[in-house]
C-alpha atoms as a PDB file:
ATOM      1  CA  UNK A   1      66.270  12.973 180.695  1.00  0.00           C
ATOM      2  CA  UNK A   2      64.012  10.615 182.894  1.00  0.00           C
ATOM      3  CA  UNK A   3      62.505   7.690 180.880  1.00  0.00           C
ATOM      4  CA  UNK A   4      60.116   5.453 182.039  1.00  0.00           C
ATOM      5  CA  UNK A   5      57.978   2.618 180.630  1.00  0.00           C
ATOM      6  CA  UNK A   6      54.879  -0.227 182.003  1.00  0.00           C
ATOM      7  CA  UNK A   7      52.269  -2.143 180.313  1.00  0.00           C
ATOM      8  CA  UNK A   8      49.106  -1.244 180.919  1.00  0.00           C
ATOM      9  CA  UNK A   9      47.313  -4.139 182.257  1.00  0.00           C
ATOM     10  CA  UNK A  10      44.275  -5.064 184.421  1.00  0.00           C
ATOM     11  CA  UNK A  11      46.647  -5.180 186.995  1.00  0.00           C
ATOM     12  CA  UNK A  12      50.036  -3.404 188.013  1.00  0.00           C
ATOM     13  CA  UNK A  13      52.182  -1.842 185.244  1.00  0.00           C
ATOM     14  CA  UNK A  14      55.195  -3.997 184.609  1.00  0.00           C
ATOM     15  CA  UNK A  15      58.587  -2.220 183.860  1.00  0.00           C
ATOM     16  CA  UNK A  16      59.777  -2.772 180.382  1.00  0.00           C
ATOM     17  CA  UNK A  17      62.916  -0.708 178.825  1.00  0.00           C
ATOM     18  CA  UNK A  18      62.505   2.688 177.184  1.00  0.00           C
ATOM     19  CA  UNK A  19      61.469   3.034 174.010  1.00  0.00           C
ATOM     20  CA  UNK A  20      60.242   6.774 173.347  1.00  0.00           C
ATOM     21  CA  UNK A  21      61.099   9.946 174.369  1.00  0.00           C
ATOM     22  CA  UNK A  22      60.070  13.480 174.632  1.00  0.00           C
ATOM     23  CA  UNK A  23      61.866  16.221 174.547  1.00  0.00           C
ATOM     24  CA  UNK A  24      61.999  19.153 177.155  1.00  0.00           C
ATOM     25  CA  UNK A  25      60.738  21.403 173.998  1.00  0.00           C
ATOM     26  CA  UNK A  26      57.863  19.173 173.681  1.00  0.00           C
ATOM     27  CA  UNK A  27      57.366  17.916 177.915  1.00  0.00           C
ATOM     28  CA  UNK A  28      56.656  21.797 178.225  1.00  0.00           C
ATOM     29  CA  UNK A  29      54.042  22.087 175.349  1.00  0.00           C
ATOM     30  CA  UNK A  30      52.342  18.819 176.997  1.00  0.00           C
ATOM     31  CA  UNK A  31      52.453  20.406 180.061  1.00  0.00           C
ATOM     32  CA  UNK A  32      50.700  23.798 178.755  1.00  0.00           C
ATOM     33  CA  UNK A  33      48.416  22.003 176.878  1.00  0.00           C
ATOM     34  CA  UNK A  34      47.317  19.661 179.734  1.00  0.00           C
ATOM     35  CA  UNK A  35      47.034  22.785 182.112  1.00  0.00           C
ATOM     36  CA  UNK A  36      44.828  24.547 179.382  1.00  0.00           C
ATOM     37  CA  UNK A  37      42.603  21.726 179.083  1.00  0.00           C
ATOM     38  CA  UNK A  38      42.161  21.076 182.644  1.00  0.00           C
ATOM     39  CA  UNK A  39      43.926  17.753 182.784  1.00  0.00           C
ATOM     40  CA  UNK A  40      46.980  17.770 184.092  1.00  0.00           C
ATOM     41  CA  UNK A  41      46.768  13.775 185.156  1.00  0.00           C
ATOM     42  CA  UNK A  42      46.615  12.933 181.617  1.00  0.00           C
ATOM     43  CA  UNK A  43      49.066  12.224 179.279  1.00  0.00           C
ATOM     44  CA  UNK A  44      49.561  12.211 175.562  1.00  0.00           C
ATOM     45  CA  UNK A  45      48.595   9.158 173.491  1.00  0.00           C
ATOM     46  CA  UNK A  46      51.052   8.541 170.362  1.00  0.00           C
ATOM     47  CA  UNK A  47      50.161   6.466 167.373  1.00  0.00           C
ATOM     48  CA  UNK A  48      50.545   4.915 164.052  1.00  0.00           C
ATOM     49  CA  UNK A  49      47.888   4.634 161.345  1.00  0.00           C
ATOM     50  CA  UNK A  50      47.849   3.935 157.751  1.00  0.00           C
ATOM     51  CA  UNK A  51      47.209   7.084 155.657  1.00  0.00           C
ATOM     52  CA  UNK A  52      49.562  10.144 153.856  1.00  0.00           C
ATOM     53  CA  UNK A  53      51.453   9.654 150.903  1.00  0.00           C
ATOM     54  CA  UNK A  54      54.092   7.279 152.124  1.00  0.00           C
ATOM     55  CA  UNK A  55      51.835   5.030 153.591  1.00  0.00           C
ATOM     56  CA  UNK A  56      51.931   5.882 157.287  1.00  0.00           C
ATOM     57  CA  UNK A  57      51.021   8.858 159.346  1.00  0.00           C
ATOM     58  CA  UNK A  58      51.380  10.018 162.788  1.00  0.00           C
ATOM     59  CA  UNK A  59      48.522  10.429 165.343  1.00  0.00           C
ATOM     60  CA  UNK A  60      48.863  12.809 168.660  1.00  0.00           C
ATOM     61  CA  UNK A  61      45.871  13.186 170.972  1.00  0.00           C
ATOM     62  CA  UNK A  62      45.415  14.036 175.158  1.00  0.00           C
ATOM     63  CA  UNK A  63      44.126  11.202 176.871  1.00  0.00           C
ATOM     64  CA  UNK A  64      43.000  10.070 180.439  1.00  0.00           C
ATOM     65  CA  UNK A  65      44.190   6.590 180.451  1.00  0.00           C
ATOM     66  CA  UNK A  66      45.607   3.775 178.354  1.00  0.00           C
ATOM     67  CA  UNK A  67      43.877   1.060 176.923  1.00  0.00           C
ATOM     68  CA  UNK A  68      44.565  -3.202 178.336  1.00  0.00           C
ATOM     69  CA  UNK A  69      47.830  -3.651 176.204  1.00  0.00           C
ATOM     70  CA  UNK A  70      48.985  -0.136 176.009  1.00  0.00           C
ATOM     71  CA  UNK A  71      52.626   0.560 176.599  1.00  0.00           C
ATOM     72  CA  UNK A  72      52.854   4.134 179.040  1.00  0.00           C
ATOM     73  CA  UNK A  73      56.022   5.614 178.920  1.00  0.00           C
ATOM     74  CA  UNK A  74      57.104   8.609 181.069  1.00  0.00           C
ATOM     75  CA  UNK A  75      59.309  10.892 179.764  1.00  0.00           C
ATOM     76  CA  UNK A  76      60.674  14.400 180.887  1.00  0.00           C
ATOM     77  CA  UNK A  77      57.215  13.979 183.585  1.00  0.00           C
ATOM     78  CA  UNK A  78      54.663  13.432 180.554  1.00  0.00           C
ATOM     79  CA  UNK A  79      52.610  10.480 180.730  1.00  0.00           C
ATOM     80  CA  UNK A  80      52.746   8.675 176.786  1.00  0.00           C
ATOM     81  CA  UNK A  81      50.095   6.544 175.841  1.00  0.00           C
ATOM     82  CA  UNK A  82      51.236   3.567 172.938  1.00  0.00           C
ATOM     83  CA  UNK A  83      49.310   0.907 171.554  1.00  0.00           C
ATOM     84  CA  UNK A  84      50.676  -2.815 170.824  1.00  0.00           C
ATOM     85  CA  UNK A  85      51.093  -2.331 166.935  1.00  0.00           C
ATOM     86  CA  UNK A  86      52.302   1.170 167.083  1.00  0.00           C
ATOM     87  CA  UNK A  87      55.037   0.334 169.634  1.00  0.00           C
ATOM     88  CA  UNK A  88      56.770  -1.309 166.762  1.00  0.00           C
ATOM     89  CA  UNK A  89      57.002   1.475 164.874  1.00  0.00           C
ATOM     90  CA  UNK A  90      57.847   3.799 167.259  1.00  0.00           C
ATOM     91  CA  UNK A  91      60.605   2.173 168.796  1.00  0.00           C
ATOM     92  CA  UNK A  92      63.557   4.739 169.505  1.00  0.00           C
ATOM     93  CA  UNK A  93      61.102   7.580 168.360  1.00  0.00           C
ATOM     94  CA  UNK A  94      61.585  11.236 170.091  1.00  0.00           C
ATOM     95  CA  UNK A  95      58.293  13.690 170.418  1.00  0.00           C
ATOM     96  CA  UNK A  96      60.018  17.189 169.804  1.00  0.00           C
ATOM     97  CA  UNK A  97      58.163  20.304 169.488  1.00  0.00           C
ATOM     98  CA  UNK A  98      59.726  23.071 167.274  1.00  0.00           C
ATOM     99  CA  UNK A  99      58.329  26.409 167.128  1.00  0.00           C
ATOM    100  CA  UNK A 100      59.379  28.610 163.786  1.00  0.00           C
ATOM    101  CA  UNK A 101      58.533  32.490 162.293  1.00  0.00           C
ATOM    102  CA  UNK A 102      55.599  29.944 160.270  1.00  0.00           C
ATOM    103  CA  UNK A 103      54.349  28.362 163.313  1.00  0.00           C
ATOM    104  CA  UNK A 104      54.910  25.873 165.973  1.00  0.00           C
ATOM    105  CA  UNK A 105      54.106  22.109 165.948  1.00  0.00           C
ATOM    106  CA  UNK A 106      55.202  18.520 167.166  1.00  0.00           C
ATOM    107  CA  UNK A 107      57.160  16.634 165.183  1.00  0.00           C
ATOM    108  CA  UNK A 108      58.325  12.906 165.439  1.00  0.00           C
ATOM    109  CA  UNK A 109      62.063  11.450 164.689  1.00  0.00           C
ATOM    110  CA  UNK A 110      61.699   8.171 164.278  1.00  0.00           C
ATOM    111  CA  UNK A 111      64.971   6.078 163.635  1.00  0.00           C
ATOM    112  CA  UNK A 112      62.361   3.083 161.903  1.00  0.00           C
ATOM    113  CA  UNK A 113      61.315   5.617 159.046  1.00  0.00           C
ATOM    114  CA  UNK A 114      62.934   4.169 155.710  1.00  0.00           C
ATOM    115  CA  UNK A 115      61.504   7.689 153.986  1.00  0.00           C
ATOM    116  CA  UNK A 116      59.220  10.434 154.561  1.00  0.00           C
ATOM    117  CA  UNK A 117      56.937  11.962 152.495  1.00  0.00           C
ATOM    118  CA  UNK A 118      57.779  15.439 151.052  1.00  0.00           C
ATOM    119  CA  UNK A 119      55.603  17.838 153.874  1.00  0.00           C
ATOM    120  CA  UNK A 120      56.939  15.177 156.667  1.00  0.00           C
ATOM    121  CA  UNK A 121      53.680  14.065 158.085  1.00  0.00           C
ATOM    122  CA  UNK A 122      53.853  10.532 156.705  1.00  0.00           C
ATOM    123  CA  UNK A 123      56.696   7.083 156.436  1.00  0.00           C
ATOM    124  CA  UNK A 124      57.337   4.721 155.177  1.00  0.00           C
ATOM    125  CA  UNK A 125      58.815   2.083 157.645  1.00  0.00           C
END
């Protein structure tokens, strides 16, 4: 697997160390996604916000281009977009995307998680 990371900045990305990953499951949804949409020089923006029963909740959305601050992290060739606060929480995360009989979605494994809430779409960290 072929991890990369930079801070956005007004300048030239700096090289940091690794600190989320997608999975070949999920690089090939991106992928399909991107293609669908048209925008296959975008990447996928990953993110923390309070909400859900446990206090925190997930946030997945296609994007053009990070923010000033943003970490971007390449992983399995898709572009990820992270902001400064939800970095911290994220830290060691994997984007996976499992497809069932029910249906087919991303999920997140995130080793910061102290609990989840019963339907798994929010933590508690």
């Amino acid at each position: 697997m072929n991890t990369e990371t930079h801070t956005i900045t007004p300048d030239m990305p700096a090289m940091i160390d690794p600190m989320i990953t997608v999975t070949e499951s999920a690089a090939g949804k991106i992928r399909e996604l991107l293609s669908e949409e048209g925008k296959l020089e975008s990447g996928l923006r990953v993110f923390v916000q309070g909400g859900g029963c446990s206090g925190f909740q997930y946030g997945l959305m296609i994007e053009e281009g990070g923010g000033v601050g943003d970490q971007l992290f390449e992983s399995n060739g898709v572009r990820l977009f992270v902001d400064p606060v939800s970095v911290s929480y994220l830290k060691g995360a994997e984007v996976d995307f499992v497809d069932t009989i029910t249906g087919g979605g991303f999920t997140i494994k995130n080793p910061n998680a102290t609990s989840t809430c019963g339907c798994g779409s929010s933590f508690t960290a």
